[in-house]
Protein backbone atom coordinates (compact mmCIF):
# COMPACT_ATOMS: atom_id res chain seq x y z
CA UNK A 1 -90.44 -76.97 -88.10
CA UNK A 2 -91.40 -80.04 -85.73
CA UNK A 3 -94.60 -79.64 -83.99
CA UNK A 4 -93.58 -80.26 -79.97
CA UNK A 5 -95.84 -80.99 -77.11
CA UNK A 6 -94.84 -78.77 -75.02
CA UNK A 7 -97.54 -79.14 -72.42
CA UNK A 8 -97.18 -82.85 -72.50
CA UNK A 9 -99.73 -85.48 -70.63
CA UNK A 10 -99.88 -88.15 -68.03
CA UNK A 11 -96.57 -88.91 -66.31
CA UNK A 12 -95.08 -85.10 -68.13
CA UNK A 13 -98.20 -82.97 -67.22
CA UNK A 14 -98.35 -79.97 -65.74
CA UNK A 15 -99.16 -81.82 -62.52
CA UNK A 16 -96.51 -84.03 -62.72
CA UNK A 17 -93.88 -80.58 -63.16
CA UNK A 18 -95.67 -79.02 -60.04
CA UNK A 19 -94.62 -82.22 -58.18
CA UNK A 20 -91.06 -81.83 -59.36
CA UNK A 21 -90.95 -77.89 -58.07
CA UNK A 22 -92.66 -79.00 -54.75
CA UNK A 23 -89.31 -81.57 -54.12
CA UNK A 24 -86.94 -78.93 -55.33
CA UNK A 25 -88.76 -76.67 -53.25
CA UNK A 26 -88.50 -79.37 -49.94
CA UNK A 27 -84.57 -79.53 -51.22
CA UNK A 28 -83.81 -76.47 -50.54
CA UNK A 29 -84.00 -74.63 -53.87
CA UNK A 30 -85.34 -71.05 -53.26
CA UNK A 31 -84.84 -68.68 -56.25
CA UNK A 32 -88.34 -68.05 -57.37
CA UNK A 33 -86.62 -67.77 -60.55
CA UNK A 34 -84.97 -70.43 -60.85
CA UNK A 35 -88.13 -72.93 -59.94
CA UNK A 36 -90.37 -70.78 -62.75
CA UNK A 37 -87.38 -71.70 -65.21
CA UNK A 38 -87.56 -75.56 -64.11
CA UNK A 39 -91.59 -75.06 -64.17
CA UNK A 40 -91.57 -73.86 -67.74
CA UNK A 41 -88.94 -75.85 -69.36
CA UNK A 42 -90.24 -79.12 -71.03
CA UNK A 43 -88.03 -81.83 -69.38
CA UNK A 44 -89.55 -84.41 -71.15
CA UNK A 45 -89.11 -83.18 -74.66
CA UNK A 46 -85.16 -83.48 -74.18
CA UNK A 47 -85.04 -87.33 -73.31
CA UNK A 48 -85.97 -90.15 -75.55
CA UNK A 49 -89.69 -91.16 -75.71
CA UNK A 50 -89.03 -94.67 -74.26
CA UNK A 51 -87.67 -92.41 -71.07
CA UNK A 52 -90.21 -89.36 -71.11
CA UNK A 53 -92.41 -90.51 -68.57
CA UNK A 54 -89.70 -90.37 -66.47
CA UNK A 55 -88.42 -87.55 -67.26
CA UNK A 56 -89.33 -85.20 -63.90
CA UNK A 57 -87.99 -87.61 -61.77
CA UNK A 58 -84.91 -86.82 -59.46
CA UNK A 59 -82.75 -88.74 -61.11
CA UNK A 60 -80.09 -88.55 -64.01
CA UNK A 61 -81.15 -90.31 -67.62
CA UNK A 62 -79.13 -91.20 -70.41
CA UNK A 63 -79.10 -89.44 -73.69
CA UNK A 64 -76.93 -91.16 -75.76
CA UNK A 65 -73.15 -91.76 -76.13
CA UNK A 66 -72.44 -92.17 -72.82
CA UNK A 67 -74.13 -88.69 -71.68
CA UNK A 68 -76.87 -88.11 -69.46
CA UNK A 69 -79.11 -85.84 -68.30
CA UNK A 70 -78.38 -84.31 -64.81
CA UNK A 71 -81.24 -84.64 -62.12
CA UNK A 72 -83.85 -81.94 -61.83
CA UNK A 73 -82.10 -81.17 -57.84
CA UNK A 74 -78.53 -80.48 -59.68
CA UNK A 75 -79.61 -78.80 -62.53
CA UNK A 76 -81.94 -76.20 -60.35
CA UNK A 77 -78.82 -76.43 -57.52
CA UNK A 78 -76.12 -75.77 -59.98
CA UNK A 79 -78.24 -72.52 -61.10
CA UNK A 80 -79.00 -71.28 -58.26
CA UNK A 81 -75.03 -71.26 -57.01
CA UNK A 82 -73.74 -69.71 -59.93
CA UNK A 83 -76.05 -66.38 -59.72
CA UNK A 84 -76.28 -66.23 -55.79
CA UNK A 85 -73.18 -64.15 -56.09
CA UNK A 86 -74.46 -61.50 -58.97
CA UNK A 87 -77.72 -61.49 -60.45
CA UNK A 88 -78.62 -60.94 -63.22
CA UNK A 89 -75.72 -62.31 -65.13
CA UNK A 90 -75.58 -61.31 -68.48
CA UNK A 91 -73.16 -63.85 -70.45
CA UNK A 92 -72.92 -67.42 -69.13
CA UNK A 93 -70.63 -69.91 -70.82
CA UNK A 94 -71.97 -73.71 -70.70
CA UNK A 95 -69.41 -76.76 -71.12
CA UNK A 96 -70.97 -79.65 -71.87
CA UNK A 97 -74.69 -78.97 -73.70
CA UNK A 98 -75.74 -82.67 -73.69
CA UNK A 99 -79.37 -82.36 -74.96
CA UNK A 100 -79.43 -78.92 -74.04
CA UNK A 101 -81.71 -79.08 -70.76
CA UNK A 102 -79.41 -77.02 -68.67
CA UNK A 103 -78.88 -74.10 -71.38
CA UNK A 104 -82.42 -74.04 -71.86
CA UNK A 105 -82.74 -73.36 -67.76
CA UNK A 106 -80.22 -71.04 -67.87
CA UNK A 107 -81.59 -68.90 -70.83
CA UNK A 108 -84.48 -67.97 -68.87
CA UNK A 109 -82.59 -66.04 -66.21
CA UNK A 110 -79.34 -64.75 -67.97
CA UNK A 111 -78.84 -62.51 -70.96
CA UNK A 112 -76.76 -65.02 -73.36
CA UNK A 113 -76.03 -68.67 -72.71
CA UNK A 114 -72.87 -69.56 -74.83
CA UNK A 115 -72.85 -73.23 -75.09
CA UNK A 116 -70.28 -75.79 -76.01
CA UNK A 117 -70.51 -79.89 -76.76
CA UNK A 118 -67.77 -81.91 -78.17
CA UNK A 119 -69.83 -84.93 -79.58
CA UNK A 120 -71.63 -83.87 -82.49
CA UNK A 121 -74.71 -85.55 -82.80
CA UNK A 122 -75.68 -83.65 -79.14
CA UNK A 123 -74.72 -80.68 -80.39
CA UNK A 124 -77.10 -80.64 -83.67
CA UNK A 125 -79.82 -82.12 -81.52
CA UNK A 126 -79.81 -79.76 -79.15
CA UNK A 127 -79.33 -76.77 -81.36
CA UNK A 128 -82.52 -78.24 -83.18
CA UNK A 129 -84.98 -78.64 -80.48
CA UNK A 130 -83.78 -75.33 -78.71
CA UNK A 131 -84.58 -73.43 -81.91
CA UNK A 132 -87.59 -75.52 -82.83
CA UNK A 133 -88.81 -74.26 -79.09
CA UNK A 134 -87.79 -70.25 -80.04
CA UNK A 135 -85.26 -70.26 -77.11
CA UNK A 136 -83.31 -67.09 -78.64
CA UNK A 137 -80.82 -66.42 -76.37
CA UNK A 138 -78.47 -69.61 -76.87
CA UNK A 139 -75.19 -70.15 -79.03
CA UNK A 140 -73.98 -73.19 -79.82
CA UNK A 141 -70.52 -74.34 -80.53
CA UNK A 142 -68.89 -77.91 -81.65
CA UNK A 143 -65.84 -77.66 -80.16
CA UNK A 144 -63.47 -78.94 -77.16
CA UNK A 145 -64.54 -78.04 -73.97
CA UNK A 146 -61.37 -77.59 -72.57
CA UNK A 147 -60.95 -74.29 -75.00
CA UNK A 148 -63.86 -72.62 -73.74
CA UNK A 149 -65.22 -70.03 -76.27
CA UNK A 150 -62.72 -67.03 -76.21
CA UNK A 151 -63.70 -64.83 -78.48
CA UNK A 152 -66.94 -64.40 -76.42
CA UNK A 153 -65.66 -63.75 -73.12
CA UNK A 154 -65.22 -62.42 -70.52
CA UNK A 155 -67.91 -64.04 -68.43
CA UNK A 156 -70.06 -63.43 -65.56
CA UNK A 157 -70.55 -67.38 -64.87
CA UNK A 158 -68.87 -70.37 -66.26
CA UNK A 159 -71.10 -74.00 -65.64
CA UNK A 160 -69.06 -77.02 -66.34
CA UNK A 161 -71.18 -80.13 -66.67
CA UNK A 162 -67.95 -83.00 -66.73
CA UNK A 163 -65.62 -83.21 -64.26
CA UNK A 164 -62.10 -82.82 -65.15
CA UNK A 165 -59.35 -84.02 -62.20
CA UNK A 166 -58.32 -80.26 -62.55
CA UNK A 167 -59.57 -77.04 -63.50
CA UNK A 168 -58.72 -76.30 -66.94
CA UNK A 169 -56.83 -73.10 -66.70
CA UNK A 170 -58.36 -71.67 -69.80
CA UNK A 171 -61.53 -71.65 -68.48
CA UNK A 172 -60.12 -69.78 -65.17
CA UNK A 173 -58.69 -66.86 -68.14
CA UNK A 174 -61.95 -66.59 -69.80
CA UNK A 175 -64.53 -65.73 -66.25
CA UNK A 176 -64.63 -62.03 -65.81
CA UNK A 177 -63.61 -60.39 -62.21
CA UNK A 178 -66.98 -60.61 -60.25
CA UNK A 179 -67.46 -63.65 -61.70
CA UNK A 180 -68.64 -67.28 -60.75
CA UNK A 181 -67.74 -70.64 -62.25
CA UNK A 182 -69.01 -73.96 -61.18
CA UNK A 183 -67.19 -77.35 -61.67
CA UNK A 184 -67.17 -80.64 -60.49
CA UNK A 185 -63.61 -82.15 -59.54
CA UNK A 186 -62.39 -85.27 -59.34
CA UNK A 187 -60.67 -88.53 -60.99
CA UNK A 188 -63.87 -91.15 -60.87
CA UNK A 189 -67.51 -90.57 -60.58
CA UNK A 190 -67.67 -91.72 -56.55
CA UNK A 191 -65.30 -88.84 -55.78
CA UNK A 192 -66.14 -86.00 -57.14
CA UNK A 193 -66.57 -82.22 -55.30
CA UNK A 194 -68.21 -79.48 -56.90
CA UNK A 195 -66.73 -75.91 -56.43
CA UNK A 196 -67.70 -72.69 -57.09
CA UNK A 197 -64.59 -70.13 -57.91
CA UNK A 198 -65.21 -66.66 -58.08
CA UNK A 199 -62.59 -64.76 -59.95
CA UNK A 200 -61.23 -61.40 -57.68
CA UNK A 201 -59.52 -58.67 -59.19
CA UNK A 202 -56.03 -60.79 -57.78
CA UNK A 203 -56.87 -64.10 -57.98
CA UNK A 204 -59.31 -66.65 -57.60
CA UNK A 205 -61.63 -68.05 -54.83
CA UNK A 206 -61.89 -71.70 -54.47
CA UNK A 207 -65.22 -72.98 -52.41
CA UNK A 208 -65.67 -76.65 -51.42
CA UNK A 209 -69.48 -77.25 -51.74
CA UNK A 210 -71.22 -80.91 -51.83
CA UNK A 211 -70.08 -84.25 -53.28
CA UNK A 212 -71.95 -84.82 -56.93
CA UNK A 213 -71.91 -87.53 -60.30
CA UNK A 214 -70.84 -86.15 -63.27
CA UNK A 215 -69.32 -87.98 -66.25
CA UNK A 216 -65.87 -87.57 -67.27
CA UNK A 217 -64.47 -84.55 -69.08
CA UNK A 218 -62.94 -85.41 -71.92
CA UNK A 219 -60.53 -83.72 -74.59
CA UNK A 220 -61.10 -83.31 -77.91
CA UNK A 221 -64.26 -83.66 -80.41
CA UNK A 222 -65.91 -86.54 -82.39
């Protein structure tokens, strides 16, 4: 198993991470939770080295084939929406695990994090450092994110890290009544709205809630 610095030094130091909660904090982020979770989670461990000193920064990094990492302020925002409604939740279903960063948030505060990545190599790396850091409550899937993962739902809360131009209807089938998914909308990266839809025992719930970035949601798997 790799040896990981989990503690980390300099720029990804403990100081540096209290810095990082104090911003969230002065952005408006509240669950005590939810800022432990972005506390104890080793940012820098899930960018490249070149960018690890960077790495609690607000701001979005690459990862590799066109993916990034979301800023601390989304990550922590997009969280904190989708249990405001019902906490705890206890099955979450991730699209998009990109170096794994947000499952490894959400594992801290919900039962079972179901996660699914279309590009490969993201997938294995993030399956490998997740288990090399004994987060146990996370499965992975290589698969189109479009397709959700229906043999494990229903679930509590759906988080969709790509924005598609609509919501993908399969993912509306597979959130239980109660519960909460968050997506980004839109057709480019400049115009994009994230919603939150909460799924009612005879329909759905559709909330406007703040422009965001995301990349593109894309079909199939390489």
């Amino acid at each position: 198993m790799t040896v990981l610095h989990t503690e980390g030094i300099g720029m990804t130091s403990r100081r540096t991470r209290e810095r990082m909660i104090r911003r969230l904090v002065d952005q408006g982020i509240q669950d005590k939770d939810i800022l432990d979770a972005m506390r104890n989670v080793p940012r820098h461990l899930f960018v490249d080295d070149a960018l690890a000193s960077r790495s609690y920064e607000d701001t979005a990094l690459p990862i590799g084939h066109g993916q990034t990492i979301s800023q601390p302020y989304i990550v922590a925002k997009m969280t904190e929406l989708l249990v405001a409604k019902k906490k705890p939740l206890k099955k979450v279903l991730e699209i998009g695990t990109g170096c794994g960063y947000q499952a490894a948030v959400l594992a801290q505060i919900v039962g079972h994090v179901y996660s699914v990545e279309r590009i490969q190599p993201l997938y294995q790396h993030a399956k490998d450092l997740l288990t090399n850091l004994q987060i146990n409550n996370i499965s992975f899937l290589h698969s189109d994110g479009a397709w959700g993962w229906q043999e494990k739902g229903l679930f509590d809360g759906i988080l969709v890290a790509a924005a598609p131009p609509d919501i993908p209807e399969s993912l509306l089938q597979q959130l239980a009544v109660g519960g909460t998914m968050l997506i980004p909308i839109g057709v480019s990266r400049t115009e994009q709205i994230l919603k939150r839809v909460t799924r009612t025992a005879s329909g759905y719930d559709i909330e406007n809630l703040e422009t965001v970035s995301f990349v593109p949601f894309l079909a199939g798997v390489n």
